[in-house]
Protein backbone atom coordinates (compact mmCIF):
# COMPACT_ATOMS: atom_id res chain seq x y z
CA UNK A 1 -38.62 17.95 19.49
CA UNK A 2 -39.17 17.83 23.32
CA UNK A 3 -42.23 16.15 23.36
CA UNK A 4 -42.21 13.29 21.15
CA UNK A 5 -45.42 11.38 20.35
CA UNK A 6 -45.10 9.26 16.86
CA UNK A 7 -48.08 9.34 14.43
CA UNK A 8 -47.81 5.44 13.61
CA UNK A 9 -46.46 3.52 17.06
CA UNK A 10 -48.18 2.10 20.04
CA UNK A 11 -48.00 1.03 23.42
CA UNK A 12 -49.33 -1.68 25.12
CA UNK A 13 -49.03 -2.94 29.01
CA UNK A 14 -50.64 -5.01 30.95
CA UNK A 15 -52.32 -3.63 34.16
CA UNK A 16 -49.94 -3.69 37.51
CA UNK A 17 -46.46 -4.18 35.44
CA UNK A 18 -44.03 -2.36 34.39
CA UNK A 19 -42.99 -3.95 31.24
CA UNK A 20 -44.11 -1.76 27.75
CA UNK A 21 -44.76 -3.36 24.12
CA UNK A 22 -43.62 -0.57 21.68
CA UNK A 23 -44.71 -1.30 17.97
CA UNK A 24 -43.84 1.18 15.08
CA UNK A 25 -40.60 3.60 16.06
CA UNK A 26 -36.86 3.26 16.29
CA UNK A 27 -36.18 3.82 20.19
CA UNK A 28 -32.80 3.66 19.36
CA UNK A 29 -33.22 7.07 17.55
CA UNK A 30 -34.99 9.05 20.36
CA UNK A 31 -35.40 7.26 23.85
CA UNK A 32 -33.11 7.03 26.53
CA UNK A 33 -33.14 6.03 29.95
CA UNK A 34 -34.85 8.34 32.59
CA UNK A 35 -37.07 10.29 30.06
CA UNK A 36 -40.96 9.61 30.80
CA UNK A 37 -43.68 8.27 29.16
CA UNK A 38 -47.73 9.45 28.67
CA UNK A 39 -50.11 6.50 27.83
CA UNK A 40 -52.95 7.62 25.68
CA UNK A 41 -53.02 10.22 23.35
CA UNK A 42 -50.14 11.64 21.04
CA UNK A 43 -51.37 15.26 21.04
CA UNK A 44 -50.98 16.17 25.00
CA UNK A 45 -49.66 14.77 28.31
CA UNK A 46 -52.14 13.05 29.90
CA UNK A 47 -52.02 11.03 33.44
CA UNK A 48 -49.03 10.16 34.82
CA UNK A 49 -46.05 10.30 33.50
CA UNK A 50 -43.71 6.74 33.94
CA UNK A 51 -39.95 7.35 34.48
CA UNK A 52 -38.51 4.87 31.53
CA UNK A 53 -35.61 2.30 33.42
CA UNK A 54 -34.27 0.48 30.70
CA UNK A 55 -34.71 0.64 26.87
CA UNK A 56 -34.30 -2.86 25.00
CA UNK A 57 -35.26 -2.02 20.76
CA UNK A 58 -35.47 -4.63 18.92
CA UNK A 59 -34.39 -3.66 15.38
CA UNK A 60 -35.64 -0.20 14.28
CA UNK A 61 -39.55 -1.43 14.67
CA UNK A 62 -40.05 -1.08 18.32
CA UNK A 63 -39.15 -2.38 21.49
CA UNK A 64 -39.30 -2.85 25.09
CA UNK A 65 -39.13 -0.21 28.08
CA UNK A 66 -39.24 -1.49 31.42
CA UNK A 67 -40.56 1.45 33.98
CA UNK A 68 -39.43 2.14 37.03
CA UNK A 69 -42.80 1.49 38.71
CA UNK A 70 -45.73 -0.94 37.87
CA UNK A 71 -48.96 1.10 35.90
CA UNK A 72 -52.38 0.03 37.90
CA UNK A 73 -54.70 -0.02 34.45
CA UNK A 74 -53.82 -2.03 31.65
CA UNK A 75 -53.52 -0.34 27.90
CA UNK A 76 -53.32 -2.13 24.71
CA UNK A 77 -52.04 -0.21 21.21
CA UNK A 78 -52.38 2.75 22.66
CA UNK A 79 -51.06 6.17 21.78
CA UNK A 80 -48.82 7.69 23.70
CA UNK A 81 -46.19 11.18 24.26
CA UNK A 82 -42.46 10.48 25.00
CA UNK A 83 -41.29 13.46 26.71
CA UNK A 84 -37.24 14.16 25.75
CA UNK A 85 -36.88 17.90 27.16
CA UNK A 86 -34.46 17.06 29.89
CA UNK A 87 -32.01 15.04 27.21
CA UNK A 88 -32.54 17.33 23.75
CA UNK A 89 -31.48 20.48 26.43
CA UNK A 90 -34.50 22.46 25.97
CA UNK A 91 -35.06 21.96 29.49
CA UNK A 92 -33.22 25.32 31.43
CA UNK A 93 -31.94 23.18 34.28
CA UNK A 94 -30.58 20.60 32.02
CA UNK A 95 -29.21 23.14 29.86
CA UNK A 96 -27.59 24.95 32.91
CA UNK A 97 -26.24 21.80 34.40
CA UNK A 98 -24.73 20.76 30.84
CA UNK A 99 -22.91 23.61 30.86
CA UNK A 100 -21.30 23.85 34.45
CA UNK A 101 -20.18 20.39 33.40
CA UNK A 102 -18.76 21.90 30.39
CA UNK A 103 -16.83 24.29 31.98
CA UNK A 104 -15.72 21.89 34.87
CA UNK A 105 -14.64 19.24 32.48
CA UNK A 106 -12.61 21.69 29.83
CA UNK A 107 -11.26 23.41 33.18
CA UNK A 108 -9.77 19.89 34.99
CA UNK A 109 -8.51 18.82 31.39
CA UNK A 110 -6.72 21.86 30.03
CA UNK A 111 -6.42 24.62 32.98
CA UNK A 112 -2.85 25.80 33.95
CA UNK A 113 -3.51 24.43 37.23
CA UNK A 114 -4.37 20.94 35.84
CA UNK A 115 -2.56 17.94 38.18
CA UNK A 116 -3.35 14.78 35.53
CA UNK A 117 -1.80 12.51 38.55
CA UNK A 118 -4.68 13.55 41.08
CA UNK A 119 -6.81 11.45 39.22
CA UNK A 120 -8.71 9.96 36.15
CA UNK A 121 -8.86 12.08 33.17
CA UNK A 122 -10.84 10.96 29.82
CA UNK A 123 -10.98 13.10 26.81
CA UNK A 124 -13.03 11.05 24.69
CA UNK A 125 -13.73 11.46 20.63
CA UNK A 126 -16.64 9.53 20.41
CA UNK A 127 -17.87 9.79 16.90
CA UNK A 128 -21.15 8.47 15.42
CA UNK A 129 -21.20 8.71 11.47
CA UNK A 130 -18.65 5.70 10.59
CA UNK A 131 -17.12 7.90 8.24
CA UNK A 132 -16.47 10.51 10.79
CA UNK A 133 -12.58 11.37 11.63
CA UNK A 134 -11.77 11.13 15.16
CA UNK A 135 -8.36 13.24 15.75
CA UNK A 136 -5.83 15.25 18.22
CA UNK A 137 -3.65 17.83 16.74
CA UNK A 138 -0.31 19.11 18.30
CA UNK A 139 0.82 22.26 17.10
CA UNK A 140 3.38 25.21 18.11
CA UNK A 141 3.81 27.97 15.59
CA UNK A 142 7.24 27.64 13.60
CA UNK A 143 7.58 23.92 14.56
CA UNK A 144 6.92 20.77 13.34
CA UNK A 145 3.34 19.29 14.19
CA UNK A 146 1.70 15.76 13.89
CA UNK A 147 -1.75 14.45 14.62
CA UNK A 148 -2.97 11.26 15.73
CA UNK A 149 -6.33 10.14 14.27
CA UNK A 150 -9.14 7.89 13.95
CA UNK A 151 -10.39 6.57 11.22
CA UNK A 152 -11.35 3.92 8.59
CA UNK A 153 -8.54 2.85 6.97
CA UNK A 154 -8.63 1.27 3.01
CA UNK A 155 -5.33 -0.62 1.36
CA UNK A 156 -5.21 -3.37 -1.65
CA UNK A 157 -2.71 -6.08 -1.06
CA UNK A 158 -0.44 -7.17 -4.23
CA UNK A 159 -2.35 -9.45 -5.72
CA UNK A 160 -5.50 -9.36 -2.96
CA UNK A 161 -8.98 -7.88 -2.89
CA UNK A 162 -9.49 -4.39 -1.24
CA UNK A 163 -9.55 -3.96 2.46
CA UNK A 164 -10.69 -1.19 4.68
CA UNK A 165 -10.32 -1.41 8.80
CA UNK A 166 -10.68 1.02 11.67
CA UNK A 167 -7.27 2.03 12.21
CA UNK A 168 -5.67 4.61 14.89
CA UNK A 169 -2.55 6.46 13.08
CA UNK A 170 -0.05 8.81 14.62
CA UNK A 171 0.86 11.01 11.67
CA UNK A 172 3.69 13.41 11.01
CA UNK A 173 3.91 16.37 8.58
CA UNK A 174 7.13 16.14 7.45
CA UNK A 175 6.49 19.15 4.74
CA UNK A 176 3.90 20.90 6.68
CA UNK A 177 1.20 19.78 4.43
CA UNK A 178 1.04 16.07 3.35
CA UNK A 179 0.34 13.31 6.37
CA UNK A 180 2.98 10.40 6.80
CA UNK A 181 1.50 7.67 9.10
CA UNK A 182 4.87 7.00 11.61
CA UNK A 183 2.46 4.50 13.50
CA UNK A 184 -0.99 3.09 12.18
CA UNK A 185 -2.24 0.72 14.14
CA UNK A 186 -4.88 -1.58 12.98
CA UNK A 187 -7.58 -1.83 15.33
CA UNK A 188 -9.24 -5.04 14.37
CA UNK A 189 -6.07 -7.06 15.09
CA UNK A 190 -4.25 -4.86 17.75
CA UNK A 191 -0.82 -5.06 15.46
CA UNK A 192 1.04 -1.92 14.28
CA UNK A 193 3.04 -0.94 11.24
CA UNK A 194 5.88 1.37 12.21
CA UNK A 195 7.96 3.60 9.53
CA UNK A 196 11.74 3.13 10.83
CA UNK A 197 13.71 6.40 9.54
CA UNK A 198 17.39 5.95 8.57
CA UNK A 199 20.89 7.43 9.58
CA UNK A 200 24.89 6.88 8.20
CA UNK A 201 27.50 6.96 11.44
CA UNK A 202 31.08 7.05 11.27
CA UNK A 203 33.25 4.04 11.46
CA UNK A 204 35.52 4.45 15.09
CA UNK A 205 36.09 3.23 18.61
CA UNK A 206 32.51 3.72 19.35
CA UNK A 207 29.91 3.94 16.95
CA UNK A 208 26.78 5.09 18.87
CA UNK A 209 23.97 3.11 17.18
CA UNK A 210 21.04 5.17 19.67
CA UNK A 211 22.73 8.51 18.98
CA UNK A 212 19.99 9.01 16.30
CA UNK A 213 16.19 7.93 16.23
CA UNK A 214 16.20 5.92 13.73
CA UNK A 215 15.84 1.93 13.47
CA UNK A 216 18.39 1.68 10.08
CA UNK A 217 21.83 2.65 10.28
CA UNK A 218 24.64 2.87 7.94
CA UNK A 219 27.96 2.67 8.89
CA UNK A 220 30.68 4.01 6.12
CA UNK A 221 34.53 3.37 6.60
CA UNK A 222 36.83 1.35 7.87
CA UNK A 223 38.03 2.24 11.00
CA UNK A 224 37.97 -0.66 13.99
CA UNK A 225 35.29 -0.59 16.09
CA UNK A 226 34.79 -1.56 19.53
CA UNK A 227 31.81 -0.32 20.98
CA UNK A 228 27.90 0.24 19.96
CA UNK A 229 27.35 2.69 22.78
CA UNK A 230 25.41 3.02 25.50
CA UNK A 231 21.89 3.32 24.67
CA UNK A 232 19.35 1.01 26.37
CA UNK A 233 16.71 -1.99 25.20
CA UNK A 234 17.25 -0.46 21.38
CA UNK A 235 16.71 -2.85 18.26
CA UNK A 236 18.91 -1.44 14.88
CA UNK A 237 19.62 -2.84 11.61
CA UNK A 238 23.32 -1.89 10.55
CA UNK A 239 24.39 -1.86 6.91
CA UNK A 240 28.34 -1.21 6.19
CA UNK A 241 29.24 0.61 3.31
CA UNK A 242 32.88 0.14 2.99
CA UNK A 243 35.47 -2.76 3.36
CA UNK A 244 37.96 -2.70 6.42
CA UNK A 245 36.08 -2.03 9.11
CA UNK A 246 36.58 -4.81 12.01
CA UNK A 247 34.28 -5.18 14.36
CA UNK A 248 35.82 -6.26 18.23
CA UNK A 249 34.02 -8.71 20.26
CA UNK A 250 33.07 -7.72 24.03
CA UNK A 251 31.77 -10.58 26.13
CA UNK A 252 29.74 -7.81 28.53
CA UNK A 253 28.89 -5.06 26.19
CA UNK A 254 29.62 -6.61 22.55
CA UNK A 255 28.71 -9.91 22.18
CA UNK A 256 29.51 -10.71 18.69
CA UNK A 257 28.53 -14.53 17.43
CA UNK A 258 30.86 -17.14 18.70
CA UNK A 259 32.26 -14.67 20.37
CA UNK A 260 34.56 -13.58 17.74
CA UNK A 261 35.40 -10.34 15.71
CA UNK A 262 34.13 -9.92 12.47
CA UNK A 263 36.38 -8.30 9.51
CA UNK A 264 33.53 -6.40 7.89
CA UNK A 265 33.23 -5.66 3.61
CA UNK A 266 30.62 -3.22 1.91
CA UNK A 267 27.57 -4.74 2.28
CA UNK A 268 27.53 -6.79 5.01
CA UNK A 269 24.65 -6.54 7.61
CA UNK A 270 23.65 -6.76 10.52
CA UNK A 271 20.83 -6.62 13.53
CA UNK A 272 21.72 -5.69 17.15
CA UNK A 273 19.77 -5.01 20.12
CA UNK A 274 20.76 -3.96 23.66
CA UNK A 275 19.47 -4.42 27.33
CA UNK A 276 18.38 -2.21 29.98
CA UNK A 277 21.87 -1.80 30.68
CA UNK A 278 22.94 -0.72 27.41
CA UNK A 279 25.36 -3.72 26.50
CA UNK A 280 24.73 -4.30 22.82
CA UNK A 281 24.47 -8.38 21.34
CA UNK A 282 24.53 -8.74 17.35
CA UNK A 283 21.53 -11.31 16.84
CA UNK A 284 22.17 -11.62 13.20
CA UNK A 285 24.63 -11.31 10.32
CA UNK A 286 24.26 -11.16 6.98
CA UNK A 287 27.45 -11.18 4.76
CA UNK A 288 26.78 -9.35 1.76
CA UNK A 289 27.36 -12.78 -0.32
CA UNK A 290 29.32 -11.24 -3.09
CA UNK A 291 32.43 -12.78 -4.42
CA UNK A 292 35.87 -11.04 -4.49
CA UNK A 293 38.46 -11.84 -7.03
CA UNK A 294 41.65 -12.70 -6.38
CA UNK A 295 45.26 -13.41 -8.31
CA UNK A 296 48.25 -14.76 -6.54
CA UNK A 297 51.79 -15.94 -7.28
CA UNK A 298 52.79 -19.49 -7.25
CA UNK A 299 55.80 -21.60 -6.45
CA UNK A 300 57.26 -24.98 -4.99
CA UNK A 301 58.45 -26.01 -1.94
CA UNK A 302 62.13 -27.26 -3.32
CA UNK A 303 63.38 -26.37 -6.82
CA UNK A 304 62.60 -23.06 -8.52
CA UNK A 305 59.19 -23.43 -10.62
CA UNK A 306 59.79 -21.37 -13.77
CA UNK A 307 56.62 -19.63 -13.93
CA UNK A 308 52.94 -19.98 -12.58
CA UNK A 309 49.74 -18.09 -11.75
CA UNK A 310 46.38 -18.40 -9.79
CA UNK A 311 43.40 -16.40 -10.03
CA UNK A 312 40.38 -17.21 -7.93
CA UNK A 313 37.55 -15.76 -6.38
CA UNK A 314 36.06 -16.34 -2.56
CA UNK A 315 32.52 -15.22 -0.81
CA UNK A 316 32.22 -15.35 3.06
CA UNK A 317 28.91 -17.89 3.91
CA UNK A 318 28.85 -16.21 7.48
CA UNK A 319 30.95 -14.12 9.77
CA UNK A 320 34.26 -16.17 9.66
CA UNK A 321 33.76 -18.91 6.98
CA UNK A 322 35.18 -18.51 3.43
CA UNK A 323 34.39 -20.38 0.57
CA UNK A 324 37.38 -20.21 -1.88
CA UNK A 325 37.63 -21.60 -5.90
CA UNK A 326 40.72 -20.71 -7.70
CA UNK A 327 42.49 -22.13 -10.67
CA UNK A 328 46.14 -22.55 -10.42
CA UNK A 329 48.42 -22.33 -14.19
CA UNK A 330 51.56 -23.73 -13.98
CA UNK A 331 53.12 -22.28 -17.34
CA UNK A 332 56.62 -23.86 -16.71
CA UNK A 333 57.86 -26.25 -13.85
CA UNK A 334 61.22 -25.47 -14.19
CA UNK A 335 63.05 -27.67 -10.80
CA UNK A 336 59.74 -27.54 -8.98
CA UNK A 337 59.55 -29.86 -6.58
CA UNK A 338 57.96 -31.33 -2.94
CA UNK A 339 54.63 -29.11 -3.47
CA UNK A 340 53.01 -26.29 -5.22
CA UNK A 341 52.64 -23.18 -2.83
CA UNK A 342 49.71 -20.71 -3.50
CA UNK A 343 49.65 -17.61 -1.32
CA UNK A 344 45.71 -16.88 -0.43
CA UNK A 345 44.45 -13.18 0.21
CA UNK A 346 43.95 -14.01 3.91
CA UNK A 347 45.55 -15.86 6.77
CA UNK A 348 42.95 -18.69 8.51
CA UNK A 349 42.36 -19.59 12.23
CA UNK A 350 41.68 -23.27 11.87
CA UNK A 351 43.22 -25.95 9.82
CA UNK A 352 41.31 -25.75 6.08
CA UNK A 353 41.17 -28.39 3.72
CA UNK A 354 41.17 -28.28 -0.22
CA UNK A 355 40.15 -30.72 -2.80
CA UNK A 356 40.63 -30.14 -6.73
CA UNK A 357 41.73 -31.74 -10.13
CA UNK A 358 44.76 -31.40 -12.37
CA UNK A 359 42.63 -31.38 -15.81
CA UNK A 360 45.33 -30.64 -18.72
CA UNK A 361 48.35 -33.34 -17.96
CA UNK A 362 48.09 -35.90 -15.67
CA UNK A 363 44.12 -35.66 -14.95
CA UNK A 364 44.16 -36.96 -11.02
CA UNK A 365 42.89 -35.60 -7.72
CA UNK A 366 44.52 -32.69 -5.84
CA UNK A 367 44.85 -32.04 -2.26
CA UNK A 368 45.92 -28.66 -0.41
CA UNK A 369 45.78 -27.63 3.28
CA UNK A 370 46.11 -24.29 4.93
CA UNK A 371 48.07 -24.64 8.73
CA UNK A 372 46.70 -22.78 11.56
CA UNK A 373 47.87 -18.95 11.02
CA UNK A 374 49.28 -19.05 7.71
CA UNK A 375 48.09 -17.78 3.91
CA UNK A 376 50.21 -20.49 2.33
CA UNK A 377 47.94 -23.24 0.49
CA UNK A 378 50.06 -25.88 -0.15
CA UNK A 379 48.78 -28.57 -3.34
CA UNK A 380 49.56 -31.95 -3.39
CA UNK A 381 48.82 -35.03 -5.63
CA UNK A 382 46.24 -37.36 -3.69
CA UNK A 383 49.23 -39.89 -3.05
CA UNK A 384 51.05 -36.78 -1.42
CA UNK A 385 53.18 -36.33 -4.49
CA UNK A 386 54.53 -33.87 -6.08
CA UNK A 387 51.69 -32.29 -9.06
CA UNK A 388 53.61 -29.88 -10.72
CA UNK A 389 54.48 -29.87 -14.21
CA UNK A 390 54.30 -27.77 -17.27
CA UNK A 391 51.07 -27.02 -18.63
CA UNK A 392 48.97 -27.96 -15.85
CA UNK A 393 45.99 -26.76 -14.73
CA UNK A 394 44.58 -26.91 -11.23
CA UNK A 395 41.08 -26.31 -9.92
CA UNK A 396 40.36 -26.35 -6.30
CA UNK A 397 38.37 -26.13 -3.75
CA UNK A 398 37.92 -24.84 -0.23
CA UNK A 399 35.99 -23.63 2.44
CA UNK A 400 38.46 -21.77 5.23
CA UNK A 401 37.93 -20.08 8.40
CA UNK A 402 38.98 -16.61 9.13
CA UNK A 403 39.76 -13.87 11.71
């Protein structure tokens, strides 16, 4: 349709202006800057021909065109012929100057001789159905290939009402066939979702945590550790799978909380980033929270106790603080005497406290206390007397620190 001239609309300017009235067309369908415009008739070009400036529709029923000169004689509802042949490229020296453009543009963007740092370059997807896909493949035969696209996006929160936003993804095809989205970005509030792969490393001397791309890592056995690497400004979440593993505090490129090691058990976790010099800082630590069980002889300071036992259990609250409950049996005291001596599974680095109750003989309050370096709990009445006897029962109490 190069000449356009619309059975139902009208034009209508006043004489010496440049401003046009349009009543009964969309000009957002058809008119464009720098096409012309033919005031009377619908069936032929008549007169002059006005270069259109500017094109201001309001709604779908008309408009405004400003000129680029003033008309001398006035019209009012008028007919008039749009002509479109230099835009719709039926017009040979449009058509010819569309393609050289072409051919430049596909030439600077994708030619073997292409320099993208001599200048701009803009490869743009610009789509006009809503519903259209905007995307970029990357491909090489016999490889893995991935896309990224645009295009409306639709989820349903838990519990919410559906959604759909304009999102830009960069997809992966993992089986060759079925998209995963590695990042979608939603484009109405500039924020990302990210899939973070994972990985399981070896327990040693250095454990490499940006030796694989992934953002979860597993560690599995128990081998000491001193060193995260050397990768740079990396964020990972660490998982250990076994118990043992001790984990050595650097103050340049290990920086463990308090600046301590950490004795590690399956399950604990943790998340550690590095700067852009590759030293490594653990930011968090998770202990896994579960309780171990323990059972431990029992005997006195002076005398020989004739028989006794303690089972207990203990769960670390963070990287070097124990919480310990065990129940001490004394069976038969025998010449017990001074204090009851419980060995613990672990030796502490500060002095620890205990508080408990004998329940079955004498029913008073307990005391214990771990010294700096040692295993040995050591039980006392609350007047620092000696609690032993037979058939009682201890339960106690205490929150230790450990290496």
């Amino acid at each position: 349709m190069p000449l356009y001239g619309p059975s139902t609309a009208t034009a209508t300017v006043a004489a010496n202006t440049n401003s046009v009235a349009i009543t009964g067309m969309d000009l957002t369908a058809i008119v464009q800057q720098g096409m012309t415009i033919s005031f009377g008739a619908r069936d032929r070009a008549i007169g002059d021909a006005w270069v259109i400036n500017t094109v201001a529709p309001n709604g779908t029923n008309g408009g405004t065109l400003t000129l680029a000169g003033s008309v001398p004689s006035g019209f009012t509802n008028v007919p008039f012929l749009i002509d479109t042949r230099a835009f719709l490229g039926t017009d040979s020296s449009y058509a010819a100057a569309v393609s050289l453009k072409l051919l430049m543009s596909l030439s600077n963007l994708l030619g073997p001789a292409t320099n993208l740092f001599a200048g701009a370059r803009q490869l743009v997807l610009d789509k006009v159905a809503s519903t259209a896909l905007g995307r970029v493949v990357f491909a090489t035969a016999g490889r893995q290939w991935g896309d990224i696209v645009h295009a409306p996006y639709g989820y349903t929160p838990t519990g919410g009402q559906a959604t759909t936003t304009e999102a830009m993804s960069l997809r992966a095809f993992p089986n060759g066939t079925t998209p995963v989205d590695a990042v979608l970005i939603d484009l109405s509030t500039g924020t990302a979702d990210v899939s973070v792969a994972g990985v399981t490393l070896t327990s040693g001397a250095i454990v490499d945590l940006a030796s694989a791309p992934c953002g979860r890592v597993t560690i599995a056995g128990s081998a000491q550790i001193n060193s995260f690497g050397a990768g740079k400004n990396k964020v990972r979440d660490v998982v250990f799978r076994d118990n043992g593993a001790i984990l050595v505090h650097n103050a340049t490129s290990l920086i463990l909380p308090n600046g301590l090691n950490l004795s590690l058990r399956a399950g604990d976790a943790l998340r550690a980033a590095s700067d852009a010099a590759g030293n490594w800082r653990v930011i968090a630590f998770w202990p896994s929270g579960l309780p171990v069980a323990f059972s431990s002889g029992v005997s006195a300071v002076t005398g020989s106790l004739g028989s006794g036992s303690c089972t207990g259990k203990y769960v670390r609250l963070n990287g070097r603080m124990v919480a310990v409950n065990l129940n001490v049996t004394i069976q038969s005291n025998g010449t017990g005497d001074g204090y009851l001596v419980v060995t613990l599974p672990f030796s502490v680095v500060s002095f620890a406290k205990f508080f408990g109750r004998e329940n079955a003989v004498r029913g008073f309050i307990a005391q214990g206390f771990v010294g700096v370096g040692s295993n040995a709990l050591i039980i006392a009445g609350h007047d620092n007397s000696y609690p032993g006897a037979t058939g009682a029962q201890f339960e106690m109490f205490g929150i230790c620190e450990v290496a």
